[in-house]
PDB file of N, CA and C in Angstrom:
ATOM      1  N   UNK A   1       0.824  -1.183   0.000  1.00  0.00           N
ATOM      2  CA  UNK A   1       0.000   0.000   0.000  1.00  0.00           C
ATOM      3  C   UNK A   1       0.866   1.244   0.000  1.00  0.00           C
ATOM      4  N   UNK A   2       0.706   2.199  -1.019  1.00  0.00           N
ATOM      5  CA  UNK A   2       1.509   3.373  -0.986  1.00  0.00           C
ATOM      6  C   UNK A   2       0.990   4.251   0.328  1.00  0.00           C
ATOM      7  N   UNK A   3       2.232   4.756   0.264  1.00  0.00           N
ATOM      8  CA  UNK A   3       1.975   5.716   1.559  1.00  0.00           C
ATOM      9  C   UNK A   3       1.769   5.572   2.962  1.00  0.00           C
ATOM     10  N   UNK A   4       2.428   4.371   3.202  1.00  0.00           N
ATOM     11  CA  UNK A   4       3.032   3.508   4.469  1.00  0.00           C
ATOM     12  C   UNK A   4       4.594   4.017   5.200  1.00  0.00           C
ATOM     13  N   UNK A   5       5.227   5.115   4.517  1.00  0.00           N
ATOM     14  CA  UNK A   5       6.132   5.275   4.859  1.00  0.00           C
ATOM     15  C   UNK A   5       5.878   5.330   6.407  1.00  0.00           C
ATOM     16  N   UNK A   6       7.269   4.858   6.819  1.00  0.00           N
ATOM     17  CA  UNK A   6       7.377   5.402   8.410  1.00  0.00           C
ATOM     18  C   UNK A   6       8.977   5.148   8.812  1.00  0.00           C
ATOM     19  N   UNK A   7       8.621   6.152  10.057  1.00  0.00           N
ATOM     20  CA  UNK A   7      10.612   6.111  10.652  1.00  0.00           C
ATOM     21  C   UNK A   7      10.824   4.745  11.333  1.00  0.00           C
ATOM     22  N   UNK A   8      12.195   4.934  11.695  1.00  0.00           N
ATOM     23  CA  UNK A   8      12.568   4.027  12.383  1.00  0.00           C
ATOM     24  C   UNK A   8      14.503   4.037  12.491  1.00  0.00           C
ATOM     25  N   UNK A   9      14.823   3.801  14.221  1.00  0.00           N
ATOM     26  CA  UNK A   9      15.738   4.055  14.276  1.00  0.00           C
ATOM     27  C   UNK A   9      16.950   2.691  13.994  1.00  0.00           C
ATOM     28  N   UNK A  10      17.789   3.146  13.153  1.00  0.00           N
ATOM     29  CA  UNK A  10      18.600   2.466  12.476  1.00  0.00           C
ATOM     30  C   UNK A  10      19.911   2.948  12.887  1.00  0.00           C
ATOM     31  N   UNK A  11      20.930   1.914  13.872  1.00  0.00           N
ATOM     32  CA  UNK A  11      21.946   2.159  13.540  1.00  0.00           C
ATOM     33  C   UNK A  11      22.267   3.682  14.247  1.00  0.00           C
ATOM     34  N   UNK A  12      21.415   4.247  15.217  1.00  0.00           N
ATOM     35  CA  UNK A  12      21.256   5.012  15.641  1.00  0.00           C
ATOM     36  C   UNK A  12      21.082   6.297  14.983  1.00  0.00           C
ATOM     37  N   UNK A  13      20.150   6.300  13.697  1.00  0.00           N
ATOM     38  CA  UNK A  13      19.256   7.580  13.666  1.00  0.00           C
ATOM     39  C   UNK A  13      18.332   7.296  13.233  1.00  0.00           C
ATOM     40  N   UNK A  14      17.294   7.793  12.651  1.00  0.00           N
ATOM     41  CA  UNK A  14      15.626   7.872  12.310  1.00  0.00           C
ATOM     42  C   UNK A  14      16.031   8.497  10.982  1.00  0.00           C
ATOM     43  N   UNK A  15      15.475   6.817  10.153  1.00  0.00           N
ATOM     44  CA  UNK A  15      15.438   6.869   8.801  1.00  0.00           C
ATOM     45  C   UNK A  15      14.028   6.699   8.529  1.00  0.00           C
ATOM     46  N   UNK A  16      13.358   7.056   7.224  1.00  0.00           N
ATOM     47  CA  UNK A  16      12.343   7.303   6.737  1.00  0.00           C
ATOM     48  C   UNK A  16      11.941   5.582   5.408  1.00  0.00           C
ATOM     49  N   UNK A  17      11.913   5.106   5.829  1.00  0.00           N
ATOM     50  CA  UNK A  17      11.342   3.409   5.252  1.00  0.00           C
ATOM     51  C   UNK A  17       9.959   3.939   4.475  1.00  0.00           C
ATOM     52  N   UNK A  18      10.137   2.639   3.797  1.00  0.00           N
ATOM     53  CA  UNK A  18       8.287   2.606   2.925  1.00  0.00           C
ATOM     54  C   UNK A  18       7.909   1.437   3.169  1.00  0.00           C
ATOM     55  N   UNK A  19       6.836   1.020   3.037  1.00  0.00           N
ATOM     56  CA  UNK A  19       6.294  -0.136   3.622  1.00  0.00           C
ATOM     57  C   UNK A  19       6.550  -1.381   3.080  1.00  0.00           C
ATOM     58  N   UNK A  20       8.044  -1.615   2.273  1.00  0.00           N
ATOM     59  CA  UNK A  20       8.617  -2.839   1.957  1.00  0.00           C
ATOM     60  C   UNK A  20      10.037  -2.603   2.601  1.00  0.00           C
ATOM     61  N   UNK A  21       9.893  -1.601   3.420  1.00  0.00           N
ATOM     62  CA  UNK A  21      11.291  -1.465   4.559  1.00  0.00           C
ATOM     63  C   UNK A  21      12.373  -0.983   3.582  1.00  0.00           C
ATOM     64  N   UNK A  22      12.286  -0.217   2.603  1.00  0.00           N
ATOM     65  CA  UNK A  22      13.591   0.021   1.637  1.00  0.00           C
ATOM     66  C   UNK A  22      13.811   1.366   1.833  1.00  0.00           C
ATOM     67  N   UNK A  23      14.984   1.821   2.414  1.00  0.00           N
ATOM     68  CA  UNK A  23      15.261   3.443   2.730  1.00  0.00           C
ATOM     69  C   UNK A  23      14.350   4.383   1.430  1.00  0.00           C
ATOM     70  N   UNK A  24      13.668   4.923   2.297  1.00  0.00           N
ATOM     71  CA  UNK A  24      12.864   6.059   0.841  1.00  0.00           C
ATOM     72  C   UNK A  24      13.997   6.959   0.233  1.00  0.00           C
ATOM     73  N   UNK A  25      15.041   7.305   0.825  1.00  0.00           N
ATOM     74  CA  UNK A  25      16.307   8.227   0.508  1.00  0.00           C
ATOM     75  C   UNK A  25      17.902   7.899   0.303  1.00  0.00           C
ATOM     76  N   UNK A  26      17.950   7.732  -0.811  1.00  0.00           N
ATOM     77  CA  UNK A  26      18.958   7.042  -0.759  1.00  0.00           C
ATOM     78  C   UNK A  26      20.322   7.294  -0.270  1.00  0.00           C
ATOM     79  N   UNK A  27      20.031   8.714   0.248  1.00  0.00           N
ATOM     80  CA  UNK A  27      21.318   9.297   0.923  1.00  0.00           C
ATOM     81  C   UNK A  27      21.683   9.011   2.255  1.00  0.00           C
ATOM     82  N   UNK A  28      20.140   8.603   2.398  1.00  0.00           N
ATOM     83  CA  UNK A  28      20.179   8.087   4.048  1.00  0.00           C
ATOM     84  C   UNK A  28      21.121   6.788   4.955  1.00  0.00           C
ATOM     85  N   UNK A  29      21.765   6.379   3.708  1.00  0.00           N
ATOM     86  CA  UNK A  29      22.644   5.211   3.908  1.00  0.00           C
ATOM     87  C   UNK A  29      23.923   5.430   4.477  1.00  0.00           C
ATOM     88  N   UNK A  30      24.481   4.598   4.871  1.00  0.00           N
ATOM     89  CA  UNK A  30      25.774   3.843   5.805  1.00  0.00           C
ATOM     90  C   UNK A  30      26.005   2.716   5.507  1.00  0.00           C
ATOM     91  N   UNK A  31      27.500   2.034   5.633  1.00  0.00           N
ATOM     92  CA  UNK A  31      27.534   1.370   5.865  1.00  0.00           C
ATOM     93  C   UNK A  31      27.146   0.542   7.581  1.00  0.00           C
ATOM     94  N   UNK A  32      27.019   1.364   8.148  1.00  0.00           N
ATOM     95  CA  UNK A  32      26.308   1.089   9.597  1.00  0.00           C
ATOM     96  C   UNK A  32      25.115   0.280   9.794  1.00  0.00           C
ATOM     97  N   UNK A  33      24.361   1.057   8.708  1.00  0.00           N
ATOM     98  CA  UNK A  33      22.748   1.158   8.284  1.00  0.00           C
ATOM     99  C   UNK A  33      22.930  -0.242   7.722  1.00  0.00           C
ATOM    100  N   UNK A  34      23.715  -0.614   6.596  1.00  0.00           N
ATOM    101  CA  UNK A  34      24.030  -2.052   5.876  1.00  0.00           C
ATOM    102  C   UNK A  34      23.944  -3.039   6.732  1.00  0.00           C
ATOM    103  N   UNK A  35      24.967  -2.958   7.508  1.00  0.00           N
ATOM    104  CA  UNK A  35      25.243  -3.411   8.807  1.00  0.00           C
ATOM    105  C   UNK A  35      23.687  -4.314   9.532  1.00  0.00           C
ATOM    106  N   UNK A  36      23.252  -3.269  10.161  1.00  0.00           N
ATOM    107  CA  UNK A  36      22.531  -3.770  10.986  1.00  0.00           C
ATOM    108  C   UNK A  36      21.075  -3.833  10.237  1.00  0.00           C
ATOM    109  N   UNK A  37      21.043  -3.232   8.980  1.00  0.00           N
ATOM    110  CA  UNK A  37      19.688  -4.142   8.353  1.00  0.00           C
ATOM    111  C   UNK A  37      19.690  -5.688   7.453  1.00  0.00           C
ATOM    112  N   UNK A  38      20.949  -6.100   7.663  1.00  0.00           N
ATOM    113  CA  UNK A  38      21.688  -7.605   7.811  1.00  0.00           C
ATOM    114  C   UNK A  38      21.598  -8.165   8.507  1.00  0.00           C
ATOM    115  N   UNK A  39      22.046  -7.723   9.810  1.00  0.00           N
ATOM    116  CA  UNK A  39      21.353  -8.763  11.363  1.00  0.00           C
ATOM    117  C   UNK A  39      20.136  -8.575  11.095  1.00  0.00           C
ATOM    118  N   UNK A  40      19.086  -8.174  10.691  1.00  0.00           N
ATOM    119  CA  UNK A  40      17.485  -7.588  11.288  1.00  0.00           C
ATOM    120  C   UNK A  40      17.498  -9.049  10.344  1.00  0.00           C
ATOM    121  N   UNK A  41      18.087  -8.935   8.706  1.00  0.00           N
ATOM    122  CA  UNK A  41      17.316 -10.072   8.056  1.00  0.00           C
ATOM    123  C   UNK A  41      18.022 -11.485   8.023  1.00  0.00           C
ATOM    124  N   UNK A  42      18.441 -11.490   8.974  1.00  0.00           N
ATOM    125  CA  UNK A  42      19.278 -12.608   9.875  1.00  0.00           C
ATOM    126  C   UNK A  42      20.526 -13.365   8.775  1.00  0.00           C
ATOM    127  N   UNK A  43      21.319 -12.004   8.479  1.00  0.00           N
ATOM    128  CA  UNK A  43      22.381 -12.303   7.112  1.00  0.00           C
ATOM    129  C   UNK A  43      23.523 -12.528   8.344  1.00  0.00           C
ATOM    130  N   UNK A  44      23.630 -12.060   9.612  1.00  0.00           N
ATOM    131  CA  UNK A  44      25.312 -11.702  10.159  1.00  0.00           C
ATOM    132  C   UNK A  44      26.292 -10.995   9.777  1.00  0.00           C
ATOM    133  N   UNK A  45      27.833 -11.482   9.644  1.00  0.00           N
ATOM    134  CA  UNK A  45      28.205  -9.996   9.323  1.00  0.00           C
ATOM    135  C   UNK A  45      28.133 -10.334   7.667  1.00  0.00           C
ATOM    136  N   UNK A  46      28.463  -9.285   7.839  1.00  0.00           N
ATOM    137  CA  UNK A  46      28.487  -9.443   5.876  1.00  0.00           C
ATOM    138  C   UNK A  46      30.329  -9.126   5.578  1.00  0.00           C
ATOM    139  N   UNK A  47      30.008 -10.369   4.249  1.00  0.00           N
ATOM    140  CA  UNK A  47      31.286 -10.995   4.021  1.00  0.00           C
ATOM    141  C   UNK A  47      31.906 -10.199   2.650  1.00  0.00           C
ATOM    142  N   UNK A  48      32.703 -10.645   2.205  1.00  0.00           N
ATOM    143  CA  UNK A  48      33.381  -9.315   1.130  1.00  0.00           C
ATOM    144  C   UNK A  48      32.682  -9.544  -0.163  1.00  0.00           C
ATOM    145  N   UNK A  49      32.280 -10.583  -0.384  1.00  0.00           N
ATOM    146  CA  UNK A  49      31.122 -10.670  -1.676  1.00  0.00           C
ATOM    147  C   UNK A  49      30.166 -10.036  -1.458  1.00  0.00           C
ATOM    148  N   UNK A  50      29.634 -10.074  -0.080  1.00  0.00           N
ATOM    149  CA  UNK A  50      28.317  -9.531  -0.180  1.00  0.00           C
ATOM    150  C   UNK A  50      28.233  -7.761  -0.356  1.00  0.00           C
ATOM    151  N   UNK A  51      29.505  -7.346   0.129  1.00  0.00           N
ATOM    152  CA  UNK A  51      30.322  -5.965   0.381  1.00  0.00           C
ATOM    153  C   UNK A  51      30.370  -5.801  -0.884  1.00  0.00           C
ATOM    154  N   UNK A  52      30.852  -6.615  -1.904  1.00  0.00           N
ATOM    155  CA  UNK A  52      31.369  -5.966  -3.272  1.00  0.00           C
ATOM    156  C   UNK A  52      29.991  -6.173  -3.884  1.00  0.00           C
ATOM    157  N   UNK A  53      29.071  -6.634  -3.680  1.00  0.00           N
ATOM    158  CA  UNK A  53      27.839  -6.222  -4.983  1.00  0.00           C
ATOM    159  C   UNK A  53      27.258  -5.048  -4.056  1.00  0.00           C
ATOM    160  N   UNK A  54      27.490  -4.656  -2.562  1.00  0.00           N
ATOM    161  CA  UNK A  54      26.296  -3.659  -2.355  1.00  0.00           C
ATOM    162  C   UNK A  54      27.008  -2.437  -2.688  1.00  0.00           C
ATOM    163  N   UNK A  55      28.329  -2.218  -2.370  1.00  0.00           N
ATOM    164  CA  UNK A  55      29.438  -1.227  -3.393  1.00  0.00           C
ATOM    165  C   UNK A  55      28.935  -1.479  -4.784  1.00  0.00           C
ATOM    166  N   UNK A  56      28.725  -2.235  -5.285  1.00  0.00           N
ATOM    167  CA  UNK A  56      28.809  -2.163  -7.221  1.00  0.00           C
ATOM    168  C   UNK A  56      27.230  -1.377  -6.819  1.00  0.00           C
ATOM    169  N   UNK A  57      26.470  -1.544  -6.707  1.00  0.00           N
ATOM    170  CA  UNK A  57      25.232  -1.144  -6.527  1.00  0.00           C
ATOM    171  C   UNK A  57      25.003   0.215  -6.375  1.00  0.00           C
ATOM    172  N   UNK A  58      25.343   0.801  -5.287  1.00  0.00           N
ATOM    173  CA  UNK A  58      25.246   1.745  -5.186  1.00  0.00           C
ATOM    174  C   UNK A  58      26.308   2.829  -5.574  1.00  0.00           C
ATOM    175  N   UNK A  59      27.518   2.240  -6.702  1.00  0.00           N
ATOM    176  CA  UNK A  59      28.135   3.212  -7.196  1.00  0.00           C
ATOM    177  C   UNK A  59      27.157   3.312  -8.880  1.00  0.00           C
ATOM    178  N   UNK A  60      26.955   1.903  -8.954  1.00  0.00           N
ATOM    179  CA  UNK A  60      25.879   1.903 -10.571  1.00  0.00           C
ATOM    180  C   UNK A  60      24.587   3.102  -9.964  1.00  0.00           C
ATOM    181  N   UNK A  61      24.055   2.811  -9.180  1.00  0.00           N
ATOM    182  CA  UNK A  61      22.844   3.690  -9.192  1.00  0.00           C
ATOM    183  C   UNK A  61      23.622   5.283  -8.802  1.00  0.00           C
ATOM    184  N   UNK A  62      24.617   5.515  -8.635  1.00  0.00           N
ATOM    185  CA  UNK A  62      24.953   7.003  -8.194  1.00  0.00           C
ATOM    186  C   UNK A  62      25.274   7.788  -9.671  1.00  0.00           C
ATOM    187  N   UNK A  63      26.369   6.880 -10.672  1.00  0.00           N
ATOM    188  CA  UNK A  63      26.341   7.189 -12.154  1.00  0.00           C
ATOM    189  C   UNK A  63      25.257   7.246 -12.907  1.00  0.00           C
ATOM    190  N   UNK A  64      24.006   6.038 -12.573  1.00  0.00           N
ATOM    191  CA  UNK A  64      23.278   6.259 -14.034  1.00  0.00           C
ATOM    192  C   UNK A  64      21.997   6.063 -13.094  1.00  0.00           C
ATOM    193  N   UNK A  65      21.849   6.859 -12.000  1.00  0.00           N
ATOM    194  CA  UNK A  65      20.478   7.289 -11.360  1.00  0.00           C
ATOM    195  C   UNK A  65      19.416   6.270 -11.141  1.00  0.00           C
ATOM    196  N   UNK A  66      19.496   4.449 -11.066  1.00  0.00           N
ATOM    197  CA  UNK A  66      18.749   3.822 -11.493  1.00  0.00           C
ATOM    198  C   UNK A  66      19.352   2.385 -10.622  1.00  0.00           C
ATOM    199  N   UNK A  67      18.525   1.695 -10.409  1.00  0.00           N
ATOM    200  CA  UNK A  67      19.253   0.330 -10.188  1.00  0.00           C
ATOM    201  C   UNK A  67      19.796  -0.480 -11.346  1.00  0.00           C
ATOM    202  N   UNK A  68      20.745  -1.320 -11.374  1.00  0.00           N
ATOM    203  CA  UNK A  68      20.890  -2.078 -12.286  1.00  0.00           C
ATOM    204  C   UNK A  68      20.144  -3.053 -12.651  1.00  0.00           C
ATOM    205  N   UNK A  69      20.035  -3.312 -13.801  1.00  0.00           N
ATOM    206  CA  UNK A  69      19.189  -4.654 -14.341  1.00  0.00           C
ATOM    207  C   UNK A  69      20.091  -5.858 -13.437  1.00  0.00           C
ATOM    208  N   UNK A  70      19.509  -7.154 -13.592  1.00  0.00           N
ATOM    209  CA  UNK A  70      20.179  -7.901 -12.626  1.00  0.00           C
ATOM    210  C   UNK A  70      21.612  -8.655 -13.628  1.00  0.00           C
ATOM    211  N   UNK A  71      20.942  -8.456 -15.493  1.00  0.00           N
ATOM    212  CA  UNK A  71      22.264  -8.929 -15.941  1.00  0.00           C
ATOM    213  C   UNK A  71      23.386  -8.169 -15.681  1.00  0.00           C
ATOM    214  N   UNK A  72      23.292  -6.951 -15.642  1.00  0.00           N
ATOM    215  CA  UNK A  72      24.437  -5.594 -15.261  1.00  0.00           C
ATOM    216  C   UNK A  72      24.944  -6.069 -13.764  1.00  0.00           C
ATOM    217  N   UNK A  73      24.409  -6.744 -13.145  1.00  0.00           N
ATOM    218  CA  UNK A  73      25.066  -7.183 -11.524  1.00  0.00           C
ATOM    219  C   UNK A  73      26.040  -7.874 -12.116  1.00  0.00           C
ATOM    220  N   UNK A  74      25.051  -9.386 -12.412  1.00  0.00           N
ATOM    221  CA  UNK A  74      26.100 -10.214 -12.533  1.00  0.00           C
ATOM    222  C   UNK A  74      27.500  -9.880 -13.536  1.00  0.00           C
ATOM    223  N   UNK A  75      27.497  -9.226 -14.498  1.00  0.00           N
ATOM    224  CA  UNK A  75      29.004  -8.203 -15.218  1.00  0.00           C
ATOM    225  C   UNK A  75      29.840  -7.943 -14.753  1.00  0.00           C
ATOM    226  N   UNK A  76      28.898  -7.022 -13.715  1.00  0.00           N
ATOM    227  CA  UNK A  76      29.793  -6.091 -13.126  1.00  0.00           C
ATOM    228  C   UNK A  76      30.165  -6.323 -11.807  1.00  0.00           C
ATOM    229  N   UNK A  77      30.016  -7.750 -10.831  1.00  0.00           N
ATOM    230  CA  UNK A  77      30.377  -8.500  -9.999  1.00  0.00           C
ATOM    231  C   UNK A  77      31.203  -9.224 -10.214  1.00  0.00           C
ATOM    232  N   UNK A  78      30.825  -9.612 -11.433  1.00  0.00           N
ATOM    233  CA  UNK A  78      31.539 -11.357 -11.905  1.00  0.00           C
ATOM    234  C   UNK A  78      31.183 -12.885 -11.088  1.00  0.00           C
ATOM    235  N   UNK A  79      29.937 -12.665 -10.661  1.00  0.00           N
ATOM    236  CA  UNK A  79      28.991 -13.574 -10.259  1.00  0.00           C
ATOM    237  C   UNK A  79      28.063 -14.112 -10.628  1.00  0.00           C
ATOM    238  N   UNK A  80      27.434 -15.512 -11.050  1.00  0.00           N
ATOM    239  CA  UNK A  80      26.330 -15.784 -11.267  1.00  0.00           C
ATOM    240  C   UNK A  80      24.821 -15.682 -10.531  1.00  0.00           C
ATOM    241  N   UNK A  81      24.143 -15.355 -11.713  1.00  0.00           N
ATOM    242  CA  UNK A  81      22.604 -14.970 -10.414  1.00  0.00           C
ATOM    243  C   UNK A  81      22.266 -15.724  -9.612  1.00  0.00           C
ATOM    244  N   UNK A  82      22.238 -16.970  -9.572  1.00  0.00           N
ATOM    245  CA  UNK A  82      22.100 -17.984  -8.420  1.00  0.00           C
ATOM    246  C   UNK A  82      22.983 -17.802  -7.588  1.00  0.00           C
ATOM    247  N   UNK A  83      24.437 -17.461  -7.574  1.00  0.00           N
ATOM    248  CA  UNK A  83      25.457 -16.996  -6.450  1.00  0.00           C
ATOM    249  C   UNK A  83      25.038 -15.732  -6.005  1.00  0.00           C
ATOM    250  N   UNK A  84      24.505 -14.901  -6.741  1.00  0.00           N
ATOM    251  CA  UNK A  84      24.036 -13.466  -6.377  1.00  0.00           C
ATOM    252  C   UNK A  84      23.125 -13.801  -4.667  1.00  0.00           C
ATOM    253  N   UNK A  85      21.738 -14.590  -5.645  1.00  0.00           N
ATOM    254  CA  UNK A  85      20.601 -15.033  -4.991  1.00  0.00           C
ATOM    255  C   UNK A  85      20.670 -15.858  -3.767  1.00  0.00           C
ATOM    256  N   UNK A  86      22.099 -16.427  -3.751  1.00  0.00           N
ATOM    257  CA  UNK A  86      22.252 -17.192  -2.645  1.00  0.00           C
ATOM    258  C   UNK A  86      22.991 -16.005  -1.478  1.00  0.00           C
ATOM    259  N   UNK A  87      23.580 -15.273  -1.669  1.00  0.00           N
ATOM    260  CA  UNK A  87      24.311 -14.365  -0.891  1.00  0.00           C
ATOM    261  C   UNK A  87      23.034 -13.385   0.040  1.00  0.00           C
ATOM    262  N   UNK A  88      22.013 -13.035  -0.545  1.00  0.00           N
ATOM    263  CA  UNK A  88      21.273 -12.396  -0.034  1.00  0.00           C
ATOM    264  C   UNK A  88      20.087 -12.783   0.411  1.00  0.00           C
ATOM    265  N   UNK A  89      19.892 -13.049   2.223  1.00  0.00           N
ATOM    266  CA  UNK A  89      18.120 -13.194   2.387  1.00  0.00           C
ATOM    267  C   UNK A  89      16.862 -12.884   1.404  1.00  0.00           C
ATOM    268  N   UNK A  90      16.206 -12.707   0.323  1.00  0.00           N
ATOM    269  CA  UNK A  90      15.488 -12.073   0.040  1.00  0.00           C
ATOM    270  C   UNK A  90      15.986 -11.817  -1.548  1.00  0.00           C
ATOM    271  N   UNK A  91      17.071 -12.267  -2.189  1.00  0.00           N
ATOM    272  CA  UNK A  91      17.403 -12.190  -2.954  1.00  0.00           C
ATOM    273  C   UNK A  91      18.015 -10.608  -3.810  1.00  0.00           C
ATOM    274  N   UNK A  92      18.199 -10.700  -4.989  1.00  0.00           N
ATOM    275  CA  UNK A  92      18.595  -9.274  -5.175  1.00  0.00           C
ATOM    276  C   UNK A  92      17.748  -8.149  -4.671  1.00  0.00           C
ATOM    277  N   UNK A  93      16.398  -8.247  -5.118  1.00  0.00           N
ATOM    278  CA  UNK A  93      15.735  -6.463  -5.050  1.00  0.00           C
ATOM    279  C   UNK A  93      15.121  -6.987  -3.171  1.00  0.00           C
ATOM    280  N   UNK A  94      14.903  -7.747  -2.475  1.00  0.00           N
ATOM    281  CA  UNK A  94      14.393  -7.003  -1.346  1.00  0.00           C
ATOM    282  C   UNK A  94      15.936  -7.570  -0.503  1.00  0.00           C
ATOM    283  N   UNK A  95      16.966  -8.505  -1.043  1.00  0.00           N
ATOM    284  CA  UNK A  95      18.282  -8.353  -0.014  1.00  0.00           C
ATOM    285  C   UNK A  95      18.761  -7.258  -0.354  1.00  0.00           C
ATOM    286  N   UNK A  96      20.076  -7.601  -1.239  1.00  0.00           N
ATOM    287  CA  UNK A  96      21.216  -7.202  -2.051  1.00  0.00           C
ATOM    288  C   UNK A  96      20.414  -5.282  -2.228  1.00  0.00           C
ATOM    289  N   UNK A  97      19.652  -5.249  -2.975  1.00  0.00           N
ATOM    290  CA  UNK A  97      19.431  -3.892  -3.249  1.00  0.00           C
ATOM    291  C   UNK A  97      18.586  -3.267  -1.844  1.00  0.00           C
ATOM    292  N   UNK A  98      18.154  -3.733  -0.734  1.00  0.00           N
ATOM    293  CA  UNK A  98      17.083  -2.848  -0.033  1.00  0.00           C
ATOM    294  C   UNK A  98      18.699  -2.738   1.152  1.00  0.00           C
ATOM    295  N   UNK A  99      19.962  -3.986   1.530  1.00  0.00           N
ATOM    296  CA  UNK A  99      20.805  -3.652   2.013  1.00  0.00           C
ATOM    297  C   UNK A  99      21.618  -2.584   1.629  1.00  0.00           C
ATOM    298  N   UNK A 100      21.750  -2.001   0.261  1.00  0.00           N
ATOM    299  CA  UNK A 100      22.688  -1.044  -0.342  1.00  0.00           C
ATOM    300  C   UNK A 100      21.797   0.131  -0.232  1.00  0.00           C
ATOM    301  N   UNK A 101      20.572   0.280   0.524  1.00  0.00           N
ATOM    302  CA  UNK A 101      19.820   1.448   0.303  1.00  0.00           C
ATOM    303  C   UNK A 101      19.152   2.081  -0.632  1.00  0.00           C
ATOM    304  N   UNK A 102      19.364   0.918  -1.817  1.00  0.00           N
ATOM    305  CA  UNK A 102      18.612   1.791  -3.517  1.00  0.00           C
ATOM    306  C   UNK A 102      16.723   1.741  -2.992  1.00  0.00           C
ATOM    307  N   UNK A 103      16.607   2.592  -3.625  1.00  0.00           N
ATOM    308  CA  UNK A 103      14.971   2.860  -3.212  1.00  0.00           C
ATOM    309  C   UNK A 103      14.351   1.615  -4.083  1.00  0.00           C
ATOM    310  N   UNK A 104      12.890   1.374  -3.310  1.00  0.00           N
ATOM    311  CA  UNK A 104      12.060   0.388  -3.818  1.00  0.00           C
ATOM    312  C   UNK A 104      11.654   0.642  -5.397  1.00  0.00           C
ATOM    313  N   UNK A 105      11.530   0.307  -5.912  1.00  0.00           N
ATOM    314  CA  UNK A 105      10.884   0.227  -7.654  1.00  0.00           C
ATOM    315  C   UNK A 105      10.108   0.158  -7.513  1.00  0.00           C
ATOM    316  N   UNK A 106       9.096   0.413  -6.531  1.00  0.00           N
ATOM    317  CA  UNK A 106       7.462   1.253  -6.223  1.00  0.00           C
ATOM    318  C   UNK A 106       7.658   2.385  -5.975  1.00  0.00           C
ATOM    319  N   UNK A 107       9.004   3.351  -5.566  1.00  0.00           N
ATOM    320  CA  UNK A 107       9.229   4.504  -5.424  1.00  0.00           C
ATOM    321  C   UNK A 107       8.532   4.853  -3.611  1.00  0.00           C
ATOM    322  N   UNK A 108       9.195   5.547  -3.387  1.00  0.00           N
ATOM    323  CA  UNK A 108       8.746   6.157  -2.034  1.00  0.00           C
ATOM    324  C   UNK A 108       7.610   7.884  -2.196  1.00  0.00           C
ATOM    325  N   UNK A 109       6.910   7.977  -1.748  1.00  0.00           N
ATOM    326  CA  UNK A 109       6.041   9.240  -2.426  1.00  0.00           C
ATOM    327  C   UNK A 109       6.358  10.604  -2.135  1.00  0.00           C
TER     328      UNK A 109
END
């Protein structure tokens, strides 16, 4: 349902979520924030694969304003999507991309 946004303290500040829990702002991120919305989805720490696609991620969406398609992950990782899919609770768009902070592809309002 649009327009579910709500706060919530992360990592010790009050970030602004939408109701599939994906930072509405993408500036609002940390690696802190990474961090501990990994324990929440019971990932632990996060390991250097999982580090290097949420880096590829959010340097692709800072150049070309957009998430990547998921073939552009696997490229530009050098991972297969099933290795992708296995690395992340929830798979790419609600792990891998809602951990790197890219906004939901329902948009926040």
């Amino acid at each position: 349902m649009p327009g579910q946004e709500h706060f919530r303290t992360v990592a010790g500040r009050e970030i602004l979520f939408d109701e599939e829990d994906f930072l509405c702002h993408v500036d609002d991120w940390d690696e802190a924030i990474a961090v501990e919305l990994a324990a929440e989805a019971g990932v632990g720490e996060l390991r250097e694969a999982q580090w290097r696609v949420i880096h590829f991620l959010r340097e692709f969406y800072q150049e070309n304003g957009r998430s990547p398609l998921n073939r552009r992950i696997v490229e530009g990782v050098g991972m297969s999507l099933l290795e992708l899919e296995r690395l992340f609770p929830g798979g790419i768009r609600h792990g891998a991309k809602r951990l790197a902070g890219l906004p939901n592809p329902k948009r926040c309002s």
